[in-house]
PDB file of N, CA and C in Angstrom:
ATOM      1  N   UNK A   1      95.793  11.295  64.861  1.00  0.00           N
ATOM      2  CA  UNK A   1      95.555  12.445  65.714  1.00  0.00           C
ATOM      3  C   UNK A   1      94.052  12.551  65.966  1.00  0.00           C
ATOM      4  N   UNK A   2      93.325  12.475  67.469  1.00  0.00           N
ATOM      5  CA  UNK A   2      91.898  12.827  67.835  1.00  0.00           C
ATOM      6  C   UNK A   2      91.754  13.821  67.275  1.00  0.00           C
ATOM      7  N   UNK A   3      90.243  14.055  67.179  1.00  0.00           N
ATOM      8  CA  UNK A   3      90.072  15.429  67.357  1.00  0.00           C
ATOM      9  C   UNK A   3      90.259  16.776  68.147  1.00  0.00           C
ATOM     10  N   UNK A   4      90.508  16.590  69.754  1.00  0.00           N
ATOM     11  CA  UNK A   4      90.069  17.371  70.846  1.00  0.00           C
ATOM     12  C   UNK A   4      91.930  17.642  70.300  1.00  0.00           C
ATOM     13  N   UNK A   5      92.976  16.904  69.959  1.00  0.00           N
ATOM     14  CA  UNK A   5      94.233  17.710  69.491  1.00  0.00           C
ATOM     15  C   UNK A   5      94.191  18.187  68.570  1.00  0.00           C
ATOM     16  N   UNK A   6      93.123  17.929  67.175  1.00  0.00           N
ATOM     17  CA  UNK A   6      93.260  19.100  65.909  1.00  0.00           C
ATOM     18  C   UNK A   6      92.574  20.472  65.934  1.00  0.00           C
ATOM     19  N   UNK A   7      91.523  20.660  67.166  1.00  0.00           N
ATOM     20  CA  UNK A   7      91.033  21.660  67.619  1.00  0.00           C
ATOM     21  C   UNK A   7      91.632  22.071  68.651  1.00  0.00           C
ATOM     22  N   UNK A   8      92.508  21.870  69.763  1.00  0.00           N
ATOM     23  CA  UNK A   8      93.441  22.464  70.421  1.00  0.00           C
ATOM     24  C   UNK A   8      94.626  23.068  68.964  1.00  0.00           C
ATOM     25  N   UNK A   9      95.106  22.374  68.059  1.00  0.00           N
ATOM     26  CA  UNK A   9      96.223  23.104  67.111  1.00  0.00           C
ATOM     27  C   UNK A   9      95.455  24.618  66.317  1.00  0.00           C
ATOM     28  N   UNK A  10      94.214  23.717  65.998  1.00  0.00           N
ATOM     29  CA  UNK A  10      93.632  24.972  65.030  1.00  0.00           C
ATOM     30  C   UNK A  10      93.037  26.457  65.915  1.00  0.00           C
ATOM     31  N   UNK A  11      93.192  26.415  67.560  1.00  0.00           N
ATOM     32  CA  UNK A  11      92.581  26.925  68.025  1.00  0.00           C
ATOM     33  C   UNK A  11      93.847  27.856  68.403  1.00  0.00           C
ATOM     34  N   UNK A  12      95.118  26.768  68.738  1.00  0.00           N
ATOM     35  CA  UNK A  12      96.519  27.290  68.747  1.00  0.00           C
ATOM     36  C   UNK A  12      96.656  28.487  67.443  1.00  0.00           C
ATOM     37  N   UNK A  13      97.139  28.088  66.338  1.00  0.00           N
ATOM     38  CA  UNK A  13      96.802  28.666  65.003  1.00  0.00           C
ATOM     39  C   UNK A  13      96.195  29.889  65.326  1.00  0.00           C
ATOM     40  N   UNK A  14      95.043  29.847  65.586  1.00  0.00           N
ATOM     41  CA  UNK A  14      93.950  31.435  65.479  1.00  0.00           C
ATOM     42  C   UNK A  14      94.656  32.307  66.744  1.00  0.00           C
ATOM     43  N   UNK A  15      94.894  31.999  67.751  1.00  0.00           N
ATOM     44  CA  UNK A  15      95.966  32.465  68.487  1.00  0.00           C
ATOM     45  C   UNK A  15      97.294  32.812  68.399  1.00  0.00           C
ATOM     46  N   UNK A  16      98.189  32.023  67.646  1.00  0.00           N
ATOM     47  CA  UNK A  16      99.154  32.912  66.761  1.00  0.00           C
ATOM     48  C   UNK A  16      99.444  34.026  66.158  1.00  0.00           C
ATOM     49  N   UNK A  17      98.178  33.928  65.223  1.00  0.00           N
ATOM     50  CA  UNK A  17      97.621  34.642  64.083  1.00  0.00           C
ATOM     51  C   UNK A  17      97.352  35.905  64.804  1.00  0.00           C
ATOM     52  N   UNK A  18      96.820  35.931  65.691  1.00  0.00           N
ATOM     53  CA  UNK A  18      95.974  36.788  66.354  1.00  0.00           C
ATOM     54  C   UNK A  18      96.965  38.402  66.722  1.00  0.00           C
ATOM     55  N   UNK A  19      98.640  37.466  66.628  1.00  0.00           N
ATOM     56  CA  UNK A  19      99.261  38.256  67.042  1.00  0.00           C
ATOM     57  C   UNK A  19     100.093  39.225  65.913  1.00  0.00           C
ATOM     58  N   UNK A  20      99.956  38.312  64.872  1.00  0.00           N
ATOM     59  CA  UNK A  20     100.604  39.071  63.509  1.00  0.00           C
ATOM     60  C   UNK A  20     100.171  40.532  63.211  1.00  0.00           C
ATOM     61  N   UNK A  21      98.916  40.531  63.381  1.00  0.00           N
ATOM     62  CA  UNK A  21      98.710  42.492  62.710  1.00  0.00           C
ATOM     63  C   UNK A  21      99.731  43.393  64.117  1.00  0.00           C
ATOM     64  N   UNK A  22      99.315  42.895  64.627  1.00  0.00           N
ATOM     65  CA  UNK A  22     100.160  43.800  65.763  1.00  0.00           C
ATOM     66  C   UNK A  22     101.819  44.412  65.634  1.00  0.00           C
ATOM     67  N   UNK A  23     102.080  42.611  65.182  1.00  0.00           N
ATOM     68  CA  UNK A  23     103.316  43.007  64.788  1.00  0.00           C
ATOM     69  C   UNK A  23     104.116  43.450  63.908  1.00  0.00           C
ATOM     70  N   UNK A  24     103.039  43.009  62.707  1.00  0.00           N
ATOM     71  CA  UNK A  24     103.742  43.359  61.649  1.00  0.00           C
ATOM     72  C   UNK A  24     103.416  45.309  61.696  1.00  0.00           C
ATOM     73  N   UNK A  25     102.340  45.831  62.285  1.00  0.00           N
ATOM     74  CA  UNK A  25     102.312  47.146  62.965  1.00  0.00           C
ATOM     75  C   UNK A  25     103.720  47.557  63.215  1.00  0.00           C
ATOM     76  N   UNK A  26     103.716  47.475  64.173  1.00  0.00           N
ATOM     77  CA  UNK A  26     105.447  47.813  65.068  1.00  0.00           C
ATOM     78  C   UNK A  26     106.333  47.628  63.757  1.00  0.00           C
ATOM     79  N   UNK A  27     106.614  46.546  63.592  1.00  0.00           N
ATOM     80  CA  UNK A  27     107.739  46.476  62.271  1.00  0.00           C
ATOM     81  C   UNK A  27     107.509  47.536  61.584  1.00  0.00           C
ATOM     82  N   UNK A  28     106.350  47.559  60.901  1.00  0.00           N
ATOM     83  CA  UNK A  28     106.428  48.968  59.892  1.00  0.00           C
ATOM     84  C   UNK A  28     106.345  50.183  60.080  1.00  0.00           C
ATOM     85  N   UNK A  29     105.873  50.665  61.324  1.00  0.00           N
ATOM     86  CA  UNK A  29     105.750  51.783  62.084  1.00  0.00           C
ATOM     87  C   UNK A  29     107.113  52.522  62.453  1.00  0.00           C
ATOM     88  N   UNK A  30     107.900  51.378  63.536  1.00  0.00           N
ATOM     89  CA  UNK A  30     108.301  51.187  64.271  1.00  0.00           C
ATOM     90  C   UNK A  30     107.720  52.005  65.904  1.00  0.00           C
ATOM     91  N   UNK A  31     106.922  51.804  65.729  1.00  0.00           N
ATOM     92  CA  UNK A  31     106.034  52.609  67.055  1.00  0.00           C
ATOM     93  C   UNK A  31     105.527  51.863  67.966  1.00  0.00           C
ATOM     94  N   UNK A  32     105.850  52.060  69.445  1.00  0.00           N
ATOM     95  CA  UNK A  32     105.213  50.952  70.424  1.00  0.00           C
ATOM     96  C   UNK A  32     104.202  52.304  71.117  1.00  0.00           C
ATOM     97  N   UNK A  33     104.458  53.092  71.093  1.00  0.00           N
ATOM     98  CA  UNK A  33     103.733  54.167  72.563  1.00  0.00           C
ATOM     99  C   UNK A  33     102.307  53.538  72.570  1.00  0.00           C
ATOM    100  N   UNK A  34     101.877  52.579  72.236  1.00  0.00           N
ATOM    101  CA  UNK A  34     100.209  52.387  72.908  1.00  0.00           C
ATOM    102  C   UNK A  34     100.581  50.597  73.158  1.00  0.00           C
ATOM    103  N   UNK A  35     101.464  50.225  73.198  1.00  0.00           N
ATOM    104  CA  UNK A  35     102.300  48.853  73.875  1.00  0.00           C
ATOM    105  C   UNK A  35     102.911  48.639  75.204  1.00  0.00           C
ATOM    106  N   UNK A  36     101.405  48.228  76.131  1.00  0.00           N
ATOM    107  CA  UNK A  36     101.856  47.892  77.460  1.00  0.00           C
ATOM    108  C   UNK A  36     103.454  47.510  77.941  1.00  0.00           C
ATOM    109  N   UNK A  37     104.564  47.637  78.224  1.00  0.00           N
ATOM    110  CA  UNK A  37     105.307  46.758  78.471  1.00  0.00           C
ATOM    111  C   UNK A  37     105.251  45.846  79.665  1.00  0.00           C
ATOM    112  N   UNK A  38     104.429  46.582  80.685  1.00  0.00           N
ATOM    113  CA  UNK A  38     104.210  45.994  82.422  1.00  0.00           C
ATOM    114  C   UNK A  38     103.009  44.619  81.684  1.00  0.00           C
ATOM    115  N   UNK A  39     102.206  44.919  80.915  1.00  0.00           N
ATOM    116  CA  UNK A  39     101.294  43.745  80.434  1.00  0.00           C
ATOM    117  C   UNK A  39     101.967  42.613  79.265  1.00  0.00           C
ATOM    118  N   UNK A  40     102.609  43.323  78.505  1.00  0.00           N
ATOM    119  CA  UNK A  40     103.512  42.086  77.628  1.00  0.00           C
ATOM    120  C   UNK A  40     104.417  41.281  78.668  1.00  0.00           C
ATOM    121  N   UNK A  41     105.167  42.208  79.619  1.00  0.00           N
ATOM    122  CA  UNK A  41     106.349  41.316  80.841  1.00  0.00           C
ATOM    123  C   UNK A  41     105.033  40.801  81.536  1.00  0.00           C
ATOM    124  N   UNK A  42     103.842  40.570  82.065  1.00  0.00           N
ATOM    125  CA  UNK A  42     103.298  39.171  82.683  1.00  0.00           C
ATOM    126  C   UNK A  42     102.810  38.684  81.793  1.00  0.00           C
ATOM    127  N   UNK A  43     102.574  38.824  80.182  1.00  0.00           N
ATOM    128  CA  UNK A  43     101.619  37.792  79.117  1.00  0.00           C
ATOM    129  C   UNK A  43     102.627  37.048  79.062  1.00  0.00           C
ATOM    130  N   UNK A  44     104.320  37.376  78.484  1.00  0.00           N
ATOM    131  CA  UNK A  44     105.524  36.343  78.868  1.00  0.00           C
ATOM    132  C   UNK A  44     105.232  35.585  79.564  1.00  0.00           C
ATOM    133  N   UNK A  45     105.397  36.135  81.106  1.00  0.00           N
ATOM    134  CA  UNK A  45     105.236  34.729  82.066  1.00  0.00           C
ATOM    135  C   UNK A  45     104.338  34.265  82.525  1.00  0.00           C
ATOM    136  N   UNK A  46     103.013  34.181  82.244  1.00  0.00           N
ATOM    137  CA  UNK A  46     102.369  33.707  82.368  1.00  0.00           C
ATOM    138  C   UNK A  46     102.249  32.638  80.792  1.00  0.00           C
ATOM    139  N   UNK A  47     102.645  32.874  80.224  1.00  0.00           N
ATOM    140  CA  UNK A  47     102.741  32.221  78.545  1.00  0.00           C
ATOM    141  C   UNK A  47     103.829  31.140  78.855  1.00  0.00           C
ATOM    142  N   UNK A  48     105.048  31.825  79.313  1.00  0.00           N
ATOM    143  CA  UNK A  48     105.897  30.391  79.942  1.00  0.00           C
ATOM    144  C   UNK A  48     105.735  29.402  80.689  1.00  0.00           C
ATOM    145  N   UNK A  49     104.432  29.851  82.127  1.00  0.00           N
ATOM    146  CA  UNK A  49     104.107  28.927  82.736  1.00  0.00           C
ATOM    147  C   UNK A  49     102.946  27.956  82.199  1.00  0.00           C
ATOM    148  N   UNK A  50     102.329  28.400  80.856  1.00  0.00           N
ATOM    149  CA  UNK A  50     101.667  27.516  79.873  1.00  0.00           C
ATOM    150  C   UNK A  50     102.221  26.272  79.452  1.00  0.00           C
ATOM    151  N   UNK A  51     103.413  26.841  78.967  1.00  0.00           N
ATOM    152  CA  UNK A  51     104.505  25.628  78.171  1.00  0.00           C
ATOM    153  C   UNK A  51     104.883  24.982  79.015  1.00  0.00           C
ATOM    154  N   UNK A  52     105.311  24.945  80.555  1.00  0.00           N
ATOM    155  CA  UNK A  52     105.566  24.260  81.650  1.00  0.00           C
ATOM    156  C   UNK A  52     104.628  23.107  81.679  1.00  0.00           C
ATOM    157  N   UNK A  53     103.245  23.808  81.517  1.00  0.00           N
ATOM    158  CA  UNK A  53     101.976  23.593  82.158  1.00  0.00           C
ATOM    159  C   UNK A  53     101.601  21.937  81.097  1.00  0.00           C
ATOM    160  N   UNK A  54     101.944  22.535  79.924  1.00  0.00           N
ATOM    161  CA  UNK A  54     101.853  21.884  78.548  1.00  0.00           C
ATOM    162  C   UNK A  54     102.855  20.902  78.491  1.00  0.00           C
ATOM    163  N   UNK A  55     104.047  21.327  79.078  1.00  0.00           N
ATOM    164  CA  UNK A  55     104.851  19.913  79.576  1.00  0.00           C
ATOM    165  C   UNK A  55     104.202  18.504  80.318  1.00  0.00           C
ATOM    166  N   UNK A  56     104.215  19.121  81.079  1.00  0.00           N
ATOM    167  CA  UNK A  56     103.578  18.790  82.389  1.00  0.00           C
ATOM    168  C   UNK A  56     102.592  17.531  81.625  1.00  0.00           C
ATOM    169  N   UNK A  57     101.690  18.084  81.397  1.00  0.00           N
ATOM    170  CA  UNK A  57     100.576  17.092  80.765  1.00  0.00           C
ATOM    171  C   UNK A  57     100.483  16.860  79.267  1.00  0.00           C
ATOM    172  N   UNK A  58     101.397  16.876  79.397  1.00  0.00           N
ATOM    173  CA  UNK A  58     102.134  16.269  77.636  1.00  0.00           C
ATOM    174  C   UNK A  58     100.952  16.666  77.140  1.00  0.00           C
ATOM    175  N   UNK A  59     100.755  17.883  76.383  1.00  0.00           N
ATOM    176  CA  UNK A  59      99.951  18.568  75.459  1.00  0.00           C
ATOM    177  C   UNK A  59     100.214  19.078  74.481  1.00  0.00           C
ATOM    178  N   UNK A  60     100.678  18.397  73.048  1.00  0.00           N
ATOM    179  CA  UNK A  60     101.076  19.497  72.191  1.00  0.00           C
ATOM    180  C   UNK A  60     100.792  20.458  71.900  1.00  0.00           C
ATOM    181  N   UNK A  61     100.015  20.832  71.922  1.00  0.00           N
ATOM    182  CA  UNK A  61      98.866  21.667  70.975  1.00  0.00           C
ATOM    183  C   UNK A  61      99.055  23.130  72.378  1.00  0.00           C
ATOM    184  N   UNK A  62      98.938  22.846  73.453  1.00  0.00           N
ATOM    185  CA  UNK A  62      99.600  23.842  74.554  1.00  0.00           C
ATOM    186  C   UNK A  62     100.981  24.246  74.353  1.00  0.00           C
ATOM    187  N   UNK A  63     102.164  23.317  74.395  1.00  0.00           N
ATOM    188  CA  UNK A  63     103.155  23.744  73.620  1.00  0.00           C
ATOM    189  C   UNK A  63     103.401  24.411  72.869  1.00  0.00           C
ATOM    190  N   UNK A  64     102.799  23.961  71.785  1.00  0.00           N
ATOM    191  CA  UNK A  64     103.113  24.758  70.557  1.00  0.00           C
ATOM    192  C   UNK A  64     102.975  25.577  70.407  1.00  0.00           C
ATOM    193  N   UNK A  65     101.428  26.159  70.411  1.00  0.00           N
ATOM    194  CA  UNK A  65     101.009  27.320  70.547  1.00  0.00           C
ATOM    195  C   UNK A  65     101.576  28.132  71.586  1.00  0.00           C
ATOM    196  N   UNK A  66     101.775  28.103  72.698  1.00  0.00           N
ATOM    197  CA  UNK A  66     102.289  28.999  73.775  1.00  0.00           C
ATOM    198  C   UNK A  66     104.052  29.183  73.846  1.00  0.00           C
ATOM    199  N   UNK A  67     104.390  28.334  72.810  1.00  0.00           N
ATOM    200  CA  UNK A  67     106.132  28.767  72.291  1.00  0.00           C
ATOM    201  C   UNK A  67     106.054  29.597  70.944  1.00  0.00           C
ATOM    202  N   UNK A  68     105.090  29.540  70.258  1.00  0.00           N
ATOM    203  CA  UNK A  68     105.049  30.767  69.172  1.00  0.00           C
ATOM    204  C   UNK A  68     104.535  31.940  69.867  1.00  0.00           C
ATOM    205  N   UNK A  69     103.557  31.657  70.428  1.00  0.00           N
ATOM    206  CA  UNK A  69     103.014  33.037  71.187  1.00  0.00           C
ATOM    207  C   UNK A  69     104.449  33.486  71.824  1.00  0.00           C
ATOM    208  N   UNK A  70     104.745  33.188  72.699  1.00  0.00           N
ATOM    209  CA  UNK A  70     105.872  33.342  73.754  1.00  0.00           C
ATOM    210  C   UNK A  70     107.060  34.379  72.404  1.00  0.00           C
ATOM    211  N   UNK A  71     106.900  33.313  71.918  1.00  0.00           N
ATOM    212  CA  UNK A  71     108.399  34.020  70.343  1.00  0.00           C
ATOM    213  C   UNK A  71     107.494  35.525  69.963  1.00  0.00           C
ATOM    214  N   UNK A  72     106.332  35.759  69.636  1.00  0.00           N
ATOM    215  CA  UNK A  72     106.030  36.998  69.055  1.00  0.00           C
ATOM    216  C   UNK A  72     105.924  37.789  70.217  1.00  0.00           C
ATOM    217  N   UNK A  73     105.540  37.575  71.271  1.00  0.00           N
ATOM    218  CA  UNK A  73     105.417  38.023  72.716  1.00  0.00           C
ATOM    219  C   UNK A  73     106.259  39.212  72.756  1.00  0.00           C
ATOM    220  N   UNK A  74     107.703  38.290  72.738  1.00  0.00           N
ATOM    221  CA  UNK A  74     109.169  38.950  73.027  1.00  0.00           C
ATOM    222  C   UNK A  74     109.754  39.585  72.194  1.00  0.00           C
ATOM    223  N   UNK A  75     109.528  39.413  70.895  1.00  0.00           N
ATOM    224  CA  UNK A  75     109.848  40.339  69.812  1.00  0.00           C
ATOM    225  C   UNK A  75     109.191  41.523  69.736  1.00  0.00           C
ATOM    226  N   UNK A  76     107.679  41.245  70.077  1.00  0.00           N
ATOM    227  CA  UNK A  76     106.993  42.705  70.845  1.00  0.00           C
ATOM    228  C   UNK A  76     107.746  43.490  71.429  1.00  0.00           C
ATOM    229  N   UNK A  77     108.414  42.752  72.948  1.00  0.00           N
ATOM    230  CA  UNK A  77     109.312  43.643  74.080  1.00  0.00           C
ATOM    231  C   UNK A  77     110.021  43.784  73.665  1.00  0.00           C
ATOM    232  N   UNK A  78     111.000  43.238  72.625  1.00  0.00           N
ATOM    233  CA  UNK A  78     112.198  43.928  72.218  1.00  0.00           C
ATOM    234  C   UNK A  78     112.003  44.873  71.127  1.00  0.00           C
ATOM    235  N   UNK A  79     111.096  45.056  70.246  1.00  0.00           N
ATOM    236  CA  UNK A  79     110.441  46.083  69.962  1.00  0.00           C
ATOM    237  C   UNK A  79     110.193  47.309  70.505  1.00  0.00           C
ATOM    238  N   UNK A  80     109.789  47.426  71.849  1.00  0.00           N
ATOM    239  CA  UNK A  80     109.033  48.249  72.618  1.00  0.00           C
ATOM    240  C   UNK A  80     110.230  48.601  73.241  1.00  0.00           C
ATOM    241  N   UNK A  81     111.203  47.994  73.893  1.00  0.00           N
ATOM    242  CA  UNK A  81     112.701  48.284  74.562  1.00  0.00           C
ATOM    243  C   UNK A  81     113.390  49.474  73.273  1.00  0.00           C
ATOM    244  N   UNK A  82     113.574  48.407  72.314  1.00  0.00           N
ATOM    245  CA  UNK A  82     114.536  49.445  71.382  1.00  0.00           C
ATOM    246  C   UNK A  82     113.525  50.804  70.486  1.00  0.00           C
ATOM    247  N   UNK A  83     111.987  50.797  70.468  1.00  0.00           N
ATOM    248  CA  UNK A  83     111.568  51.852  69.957  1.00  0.00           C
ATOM    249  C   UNK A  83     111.015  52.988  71.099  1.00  0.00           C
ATOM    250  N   UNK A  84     110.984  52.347  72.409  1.00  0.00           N
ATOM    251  CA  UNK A  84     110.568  53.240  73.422  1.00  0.00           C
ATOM    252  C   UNK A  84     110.068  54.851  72.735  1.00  0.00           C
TER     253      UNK A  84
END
């Protein structure tokens, strides 16, 4: 593995991460009222057209990262749906 892919993963990684306090927030709260939903529904798709994107030019490290993001993304919105 180059480098320019172990710093795309580790950069993936800190971006993941990035999303955990948030969520694990909501989980324990269960409180969204300061949780965009009009901004989580385009971070989705614009996050899907990443992984396309990451197809596209065979990029793991785009993949990956933008299918975990994408997974905490939506657990956000379904969060925010069922705690409205």
């Amino acid at each position: 593995m180059d480098y320019v892919t172990v710093l795309g993963l580790f950069t993936g990684a800190l971006t993941v991460a990035a999303f955990l306090p948030q969520l694990l927030k909501v989980w324990r709260t269960k409180s969204t009222r300061d949780i965009s939903l009009g901004m989580f529904s385009v971070f989705c798709t614009a996050t899907f057209l990443w992984i396309v994107y990451g197809v596209l030019i065979n990029n793991v490290a785009v993949i990956v990262t933008n299918i975990l993001v994408i997974v905490q993304a939506l657990i956000l919105v379904a969060f925010k749906i069922k705690y409205h």
